[in-house]
PDB file of N, CA and C in Angstrom:
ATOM      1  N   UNK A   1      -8.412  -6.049 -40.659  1.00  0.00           N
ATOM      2  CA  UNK A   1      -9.475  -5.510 -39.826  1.00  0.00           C
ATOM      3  C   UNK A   1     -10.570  -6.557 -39.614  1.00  0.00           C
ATOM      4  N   UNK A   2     -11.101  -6.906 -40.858  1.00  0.00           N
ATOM      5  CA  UNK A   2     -12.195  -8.503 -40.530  1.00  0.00           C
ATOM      6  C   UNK A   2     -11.677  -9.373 -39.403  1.00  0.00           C
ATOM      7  N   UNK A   3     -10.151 -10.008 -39.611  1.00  0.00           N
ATOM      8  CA  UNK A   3      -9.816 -11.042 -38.902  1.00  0.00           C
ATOM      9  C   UNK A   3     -10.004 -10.467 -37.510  1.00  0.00           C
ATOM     10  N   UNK A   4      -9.596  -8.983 -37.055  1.00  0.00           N
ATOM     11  CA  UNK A   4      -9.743  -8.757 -35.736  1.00  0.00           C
ATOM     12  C   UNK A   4     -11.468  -8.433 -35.468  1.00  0.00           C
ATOM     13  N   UNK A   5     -11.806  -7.841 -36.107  1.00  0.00           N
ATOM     14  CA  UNK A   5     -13.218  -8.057 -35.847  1.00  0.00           C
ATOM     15  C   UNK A   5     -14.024  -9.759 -35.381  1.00  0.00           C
ATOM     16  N   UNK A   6     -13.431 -10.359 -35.906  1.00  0.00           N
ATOM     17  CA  UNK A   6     -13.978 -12.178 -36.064  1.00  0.00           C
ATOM     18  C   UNK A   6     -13.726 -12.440 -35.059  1.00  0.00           C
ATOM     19  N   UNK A   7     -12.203 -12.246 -34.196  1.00  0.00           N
ATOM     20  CA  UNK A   7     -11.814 -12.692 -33.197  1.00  0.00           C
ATOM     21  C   UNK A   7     -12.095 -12.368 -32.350  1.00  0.00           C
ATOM     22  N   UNK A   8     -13.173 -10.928 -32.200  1.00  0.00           N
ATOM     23  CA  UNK A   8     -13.861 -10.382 -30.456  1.00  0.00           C
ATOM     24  C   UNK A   8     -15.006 -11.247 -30.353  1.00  0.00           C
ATOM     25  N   UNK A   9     -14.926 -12.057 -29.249  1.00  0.00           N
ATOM     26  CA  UNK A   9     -16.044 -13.100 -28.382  1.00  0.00           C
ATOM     27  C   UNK A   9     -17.007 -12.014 -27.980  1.00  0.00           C
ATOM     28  N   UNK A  10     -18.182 -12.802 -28.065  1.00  0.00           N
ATOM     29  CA  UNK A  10     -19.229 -11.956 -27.552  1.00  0.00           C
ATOM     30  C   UNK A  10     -19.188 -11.610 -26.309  1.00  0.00           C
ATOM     31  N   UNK A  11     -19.453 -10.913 -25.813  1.00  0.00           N
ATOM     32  CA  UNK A  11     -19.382 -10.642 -23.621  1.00  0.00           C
ATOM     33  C   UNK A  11     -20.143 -11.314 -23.126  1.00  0.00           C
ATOM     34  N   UNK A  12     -19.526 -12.583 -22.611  1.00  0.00           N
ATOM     35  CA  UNK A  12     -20.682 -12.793 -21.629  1.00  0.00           C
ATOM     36  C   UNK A  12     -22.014 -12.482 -20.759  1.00  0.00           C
ATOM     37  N   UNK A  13     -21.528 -11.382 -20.950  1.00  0.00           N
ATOM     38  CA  UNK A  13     -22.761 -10.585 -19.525  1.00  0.00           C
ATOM     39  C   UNK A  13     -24.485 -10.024 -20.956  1.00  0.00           C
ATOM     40  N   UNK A  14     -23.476 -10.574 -22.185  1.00  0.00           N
ATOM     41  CA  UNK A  14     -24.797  -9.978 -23.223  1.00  0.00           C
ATOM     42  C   UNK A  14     -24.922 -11.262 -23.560  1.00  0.00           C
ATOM     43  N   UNK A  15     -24.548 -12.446 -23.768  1.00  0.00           N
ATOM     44  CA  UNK A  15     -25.709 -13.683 -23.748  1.00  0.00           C
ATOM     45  C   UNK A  15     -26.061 -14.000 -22.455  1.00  0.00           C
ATOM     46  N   UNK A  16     -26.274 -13.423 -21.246  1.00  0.00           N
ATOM     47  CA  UNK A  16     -26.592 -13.452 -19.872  1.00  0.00           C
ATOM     48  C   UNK A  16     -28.193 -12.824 -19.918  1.00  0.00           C
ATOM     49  N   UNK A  17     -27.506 -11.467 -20.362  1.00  0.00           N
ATOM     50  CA  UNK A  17     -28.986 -10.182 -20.539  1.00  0.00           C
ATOM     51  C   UNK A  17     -29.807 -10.978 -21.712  1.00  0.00           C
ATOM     52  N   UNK A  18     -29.498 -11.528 -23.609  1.00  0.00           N
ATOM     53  CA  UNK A  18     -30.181 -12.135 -24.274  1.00  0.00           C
ATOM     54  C   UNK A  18     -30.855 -12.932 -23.587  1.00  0.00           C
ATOM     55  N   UNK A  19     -30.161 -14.059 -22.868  1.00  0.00           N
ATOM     56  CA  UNK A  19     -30.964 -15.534 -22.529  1.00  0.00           C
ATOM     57  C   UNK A  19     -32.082 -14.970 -21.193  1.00  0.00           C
ATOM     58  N   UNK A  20     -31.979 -14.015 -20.692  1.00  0.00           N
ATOM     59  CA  UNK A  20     -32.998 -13.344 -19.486  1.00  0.00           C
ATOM     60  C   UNK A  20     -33.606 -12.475 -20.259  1.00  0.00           C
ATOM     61  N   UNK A  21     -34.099 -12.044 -21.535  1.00  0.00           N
ATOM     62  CA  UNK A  21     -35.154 -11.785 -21.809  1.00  0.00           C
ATOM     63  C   UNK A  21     -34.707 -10.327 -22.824  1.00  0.00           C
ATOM     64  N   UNK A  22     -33.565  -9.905 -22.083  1.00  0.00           N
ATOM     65  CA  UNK A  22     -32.628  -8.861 -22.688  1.00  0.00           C
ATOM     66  C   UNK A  22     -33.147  -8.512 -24.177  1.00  0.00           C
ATOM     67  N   UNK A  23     -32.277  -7.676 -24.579  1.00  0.00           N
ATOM     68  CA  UNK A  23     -31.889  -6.754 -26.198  1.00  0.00           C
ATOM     69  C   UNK A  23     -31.538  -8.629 -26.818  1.00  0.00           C
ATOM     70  N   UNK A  24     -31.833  -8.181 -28.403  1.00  0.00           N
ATOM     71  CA  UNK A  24     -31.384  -9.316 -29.021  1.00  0.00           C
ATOM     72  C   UNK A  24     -29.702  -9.266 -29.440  1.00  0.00           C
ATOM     73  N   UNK A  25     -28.569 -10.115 -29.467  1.00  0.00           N
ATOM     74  CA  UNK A  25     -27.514  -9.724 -29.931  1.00  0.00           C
ATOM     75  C   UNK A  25     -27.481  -9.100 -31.331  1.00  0.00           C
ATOM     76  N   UNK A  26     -26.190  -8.013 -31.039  1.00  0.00           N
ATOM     77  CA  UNK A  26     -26.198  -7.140 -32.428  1.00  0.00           C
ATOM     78  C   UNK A  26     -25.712  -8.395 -33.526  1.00  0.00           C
ATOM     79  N   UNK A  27     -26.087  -8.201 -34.874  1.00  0.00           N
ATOM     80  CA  UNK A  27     -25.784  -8.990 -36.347  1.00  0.00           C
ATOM     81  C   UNK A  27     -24.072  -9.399 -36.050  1.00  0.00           C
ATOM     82  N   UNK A  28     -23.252  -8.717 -35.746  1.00  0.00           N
ATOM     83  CA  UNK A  28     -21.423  -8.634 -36.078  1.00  0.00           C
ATOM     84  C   UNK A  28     -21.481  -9.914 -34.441  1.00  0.00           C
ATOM     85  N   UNK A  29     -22.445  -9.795 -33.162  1.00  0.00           N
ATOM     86  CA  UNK A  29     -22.383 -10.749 -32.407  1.00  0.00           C
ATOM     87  C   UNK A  29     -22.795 -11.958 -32.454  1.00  0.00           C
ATOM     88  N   UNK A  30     -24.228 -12.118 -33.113  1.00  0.00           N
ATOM     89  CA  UNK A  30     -24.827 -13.165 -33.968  1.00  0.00           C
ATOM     90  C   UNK A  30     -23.655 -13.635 -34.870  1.00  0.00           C
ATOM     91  N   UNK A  31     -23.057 -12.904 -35.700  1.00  0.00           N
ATOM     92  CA  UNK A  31     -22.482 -14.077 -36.403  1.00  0.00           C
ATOM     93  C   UNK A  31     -21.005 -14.759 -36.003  1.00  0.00           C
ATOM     94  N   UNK A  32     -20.920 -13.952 -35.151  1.00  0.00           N
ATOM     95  CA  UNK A  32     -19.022 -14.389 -34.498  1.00  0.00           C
ATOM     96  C   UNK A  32     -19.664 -15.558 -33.324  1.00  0.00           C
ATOM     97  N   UNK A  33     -21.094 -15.398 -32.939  1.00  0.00           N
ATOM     98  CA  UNK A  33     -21.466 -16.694 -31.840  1.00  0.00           C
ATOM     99  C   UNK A  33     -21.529 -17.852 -32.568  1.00  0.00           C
ATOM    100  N   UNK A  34     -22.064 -17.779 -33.778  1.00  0.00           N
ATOM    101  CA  UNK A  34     -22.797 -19.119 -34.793  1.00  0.00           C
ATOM    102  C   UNK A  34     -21.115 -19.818 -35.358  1.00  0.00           C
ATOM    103  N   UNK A  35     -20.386 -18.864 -35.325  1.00  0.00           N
ATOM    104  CA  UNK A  35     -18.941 -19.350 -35.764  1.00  0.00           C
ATOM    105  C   UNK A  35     -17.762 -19.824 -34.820  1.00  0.00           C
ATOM    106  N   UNK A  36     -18.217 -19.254 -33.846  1.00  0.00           N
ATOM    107  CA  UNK A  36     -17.465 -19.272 -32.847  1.00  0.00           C
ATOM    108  C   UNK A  36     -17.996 -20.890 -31.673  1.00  0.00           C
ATOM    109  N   UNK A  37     -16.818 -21.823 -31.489  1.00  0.00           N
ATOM    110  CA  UNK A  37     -17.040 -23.267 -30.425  1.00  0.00           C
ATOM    111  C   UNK A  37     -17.394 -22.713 -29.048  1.00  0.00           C
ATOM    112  N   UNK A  38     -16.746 -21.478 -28.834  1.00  0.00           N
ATOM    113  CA  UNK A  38     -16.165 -21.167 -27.481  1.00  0.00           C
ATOM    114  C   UNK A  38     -17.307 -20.378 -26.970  1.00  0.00           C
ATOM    115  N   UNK A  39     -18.136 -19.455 -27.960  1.00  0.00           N
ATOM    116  CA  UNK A  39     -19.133 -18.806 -27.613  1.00  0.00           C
ATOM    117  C   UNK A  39     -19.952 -19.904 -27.285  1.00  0.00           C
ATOM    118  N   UNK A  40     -20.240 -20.386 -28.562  1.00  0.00           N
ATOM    119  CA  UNK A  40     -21.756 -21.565 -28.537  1.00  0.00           C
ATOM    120  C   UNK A  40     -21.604 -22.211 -26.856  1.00  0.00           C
ATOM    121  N   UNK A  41     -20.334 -22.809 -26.683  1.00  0.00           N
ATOM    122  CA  UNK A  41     -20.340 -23.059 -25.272  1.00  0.00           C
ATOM    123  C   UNK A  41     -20.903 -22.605 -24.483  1.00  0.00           C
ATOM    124  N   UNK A  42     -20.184 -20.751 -24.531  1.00  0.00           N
ATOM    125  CA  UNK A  42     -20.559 -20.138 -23.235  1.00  0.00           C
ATOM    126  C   UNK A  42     -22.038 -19.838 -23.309  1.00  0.00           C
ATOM    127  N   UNK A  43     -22.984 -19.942 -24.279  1.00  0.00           N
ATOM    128  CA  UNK A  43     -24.001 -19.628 -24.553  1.00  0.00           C
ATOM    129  C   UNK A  43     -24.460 -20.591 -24.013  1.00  0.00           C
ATOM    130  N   UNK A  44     -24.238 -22.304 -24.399  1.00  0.00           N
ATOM    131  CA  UNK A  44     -24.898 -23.061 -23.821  1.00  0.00           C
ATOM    132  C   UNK A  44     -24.711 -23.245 -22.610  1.00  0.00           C
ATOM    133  N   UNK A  45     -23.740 -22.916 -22.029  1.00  0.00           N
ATOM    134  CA  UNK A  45     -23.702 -23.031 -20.644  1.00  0.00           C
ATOM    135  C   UNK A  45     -24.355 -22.115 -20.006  1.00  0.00           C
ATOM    136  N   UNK A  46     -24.729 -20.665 -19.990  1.00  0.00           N
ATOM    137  CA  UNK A  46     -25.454 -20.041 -19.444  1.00  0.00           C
ATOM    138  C   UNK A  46     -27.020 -20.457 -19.459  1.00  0.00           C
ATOM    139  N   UNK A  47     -27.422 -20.867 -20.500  1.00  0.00           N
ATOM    140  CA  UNK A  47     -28.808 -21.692 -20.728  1.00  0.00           C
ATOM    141  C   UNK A  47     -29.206 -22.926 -19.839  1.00  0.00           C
ATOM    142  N   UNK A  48     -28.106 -23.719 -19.808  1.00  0.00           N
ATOM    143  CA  UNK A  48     -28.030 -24.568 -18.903  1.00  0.00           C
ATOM    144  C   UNK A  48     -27.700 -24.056 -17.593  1.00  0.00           C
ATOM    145  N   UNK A  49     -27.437 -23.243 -17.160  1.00  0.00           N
ATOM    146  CA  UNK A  49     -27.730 -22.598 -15.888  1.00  0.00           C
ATOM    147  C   UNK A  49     -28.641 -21.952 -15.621  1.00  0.00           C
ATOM    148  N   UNK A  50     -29.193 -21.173 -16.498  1.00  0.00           N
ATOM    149  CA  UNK A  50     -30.653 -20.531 -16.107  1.00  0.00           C
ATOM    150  C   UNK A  50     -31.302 -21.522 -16.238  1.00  0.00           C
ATOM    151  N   UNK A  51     -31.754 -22.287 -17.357  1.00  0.00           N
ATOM    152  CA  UNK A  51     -32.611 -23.825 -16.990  1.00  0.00           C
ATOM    153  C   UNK A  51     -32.350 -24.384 -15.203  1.00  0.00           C
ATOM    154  N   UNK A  52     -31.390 -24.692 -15.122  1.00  0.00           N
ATOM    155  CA  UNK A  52     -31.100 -25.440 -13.400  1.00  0.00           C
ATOM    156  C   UNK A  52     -31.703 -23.902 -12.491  1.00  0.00           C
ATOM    157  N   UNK A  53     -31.593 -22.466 -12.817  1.00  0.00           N
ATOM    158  CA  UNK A  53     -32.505 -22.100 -11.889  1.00  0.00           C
ATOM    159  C   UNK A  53     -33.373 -22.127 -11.744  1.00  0.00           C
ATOM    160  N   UNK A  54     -33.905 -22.485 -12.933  1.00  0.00           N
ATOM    161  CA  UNK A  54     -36.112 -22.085 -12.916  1.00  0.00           C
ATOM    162  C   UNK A  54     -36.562 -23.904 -12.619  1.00  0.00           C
ATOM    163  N   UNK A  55     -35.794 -24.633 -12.544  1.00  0.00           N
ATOM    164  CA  UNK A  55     -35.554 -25.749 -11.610  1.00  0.00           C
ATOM    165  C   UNK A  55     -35.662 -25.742 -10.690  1.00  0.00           C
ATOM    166  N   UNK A  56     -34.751 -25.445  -9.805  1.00  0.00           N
ATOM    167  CA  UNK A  56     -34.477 -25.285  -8.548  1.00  0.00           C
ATOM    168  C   UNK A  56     -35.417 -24.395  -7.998  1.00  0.00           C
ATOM    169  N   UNK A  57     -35.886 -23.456  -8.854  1.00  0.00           N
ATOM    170  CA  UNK A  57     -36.930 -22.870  -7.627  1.00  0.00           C
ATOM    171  C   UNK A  57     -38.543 -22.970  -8.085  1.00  0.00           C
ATOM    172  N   UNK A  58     -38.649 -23.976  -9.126  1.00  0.00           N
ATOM    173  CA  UNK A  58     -39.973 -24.845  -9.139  1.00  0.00           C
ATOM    174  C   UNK A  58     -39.490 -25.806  -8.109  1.00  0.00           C
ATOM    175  N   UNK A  59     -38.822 -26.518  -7.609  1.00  0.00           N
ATOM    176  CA  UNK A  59     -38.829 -27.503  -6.551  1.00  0.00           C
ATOM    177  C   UNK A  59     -38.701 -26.568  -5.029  1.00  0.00           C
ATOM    178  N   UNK A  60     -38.307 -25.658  -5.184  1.00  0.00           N
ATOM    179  CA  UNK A  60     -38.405 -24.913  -3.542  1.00  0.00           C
ATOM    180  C   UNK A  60     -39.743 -24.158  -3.667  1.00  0.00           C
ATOM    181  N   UNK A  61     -40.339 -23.732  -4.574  1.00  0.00           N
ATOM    182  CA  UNK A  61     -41.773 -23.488  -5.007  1.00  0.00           C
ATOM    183  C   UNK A  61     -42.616 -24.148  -3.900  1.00  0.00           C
ATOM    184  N   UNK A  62     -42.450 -25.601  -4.543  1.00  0.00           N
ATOM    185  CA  UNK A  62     -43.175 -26.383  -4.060  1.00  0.00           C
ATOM    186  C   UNK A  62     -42.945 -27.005  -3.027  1.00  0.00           C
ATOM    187  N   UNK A  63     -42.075 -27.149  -2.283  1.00  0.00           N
ATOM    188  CA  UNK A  63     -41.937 -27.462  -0.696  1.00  0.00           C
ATOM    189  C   UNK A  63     -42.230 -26.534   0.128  1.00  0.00           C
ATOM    190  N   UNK A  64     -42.255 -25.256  -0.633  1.00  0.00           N
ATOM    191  CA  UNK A  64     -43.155 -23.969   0.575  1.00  0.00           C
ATOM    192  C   UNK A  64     -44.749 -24.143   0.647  1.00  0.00           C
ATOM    193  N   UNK A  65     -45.335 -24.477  -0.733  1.00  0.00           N
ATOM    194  CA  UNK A  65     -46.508 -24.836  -0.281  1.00  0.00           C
ATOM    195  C   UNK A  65     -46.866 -25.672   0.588  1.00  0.00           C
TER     196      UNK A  65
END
């Protein structure tokens, strides 16, 4: 039962909602992310995409002024 528990990836769409301000991940998601390559990825990659948006629209920000 642990091993299958270990092996559910967090959902994307909930380090989406976390990194936008969202619910914090539940403890059993916290620790399968900190263990998990594939999460940390997808985690960092969503970060690094919301970073490139609040980018992108500080620079279109400022060409409307």
């Amino acid at each position: 039962m642990m091993r299958n528990e270990a092996a559910r990836h967090v959902d994307p769409i909930v380090f989406w909602q976390c990194a936008c301000g969202g619910p914090v991940l539940l403890e059993r998601d916290y620790q399968h992310a900190i263990a998990c390559i594939d999460c940390e990825m997808l985690a960092d990659g969503i970060k690094d995409a919301l970073d490139a948006i609040v980018e992108k629209l500080g620079h279109s920000d400022r060409s409307i002024s």
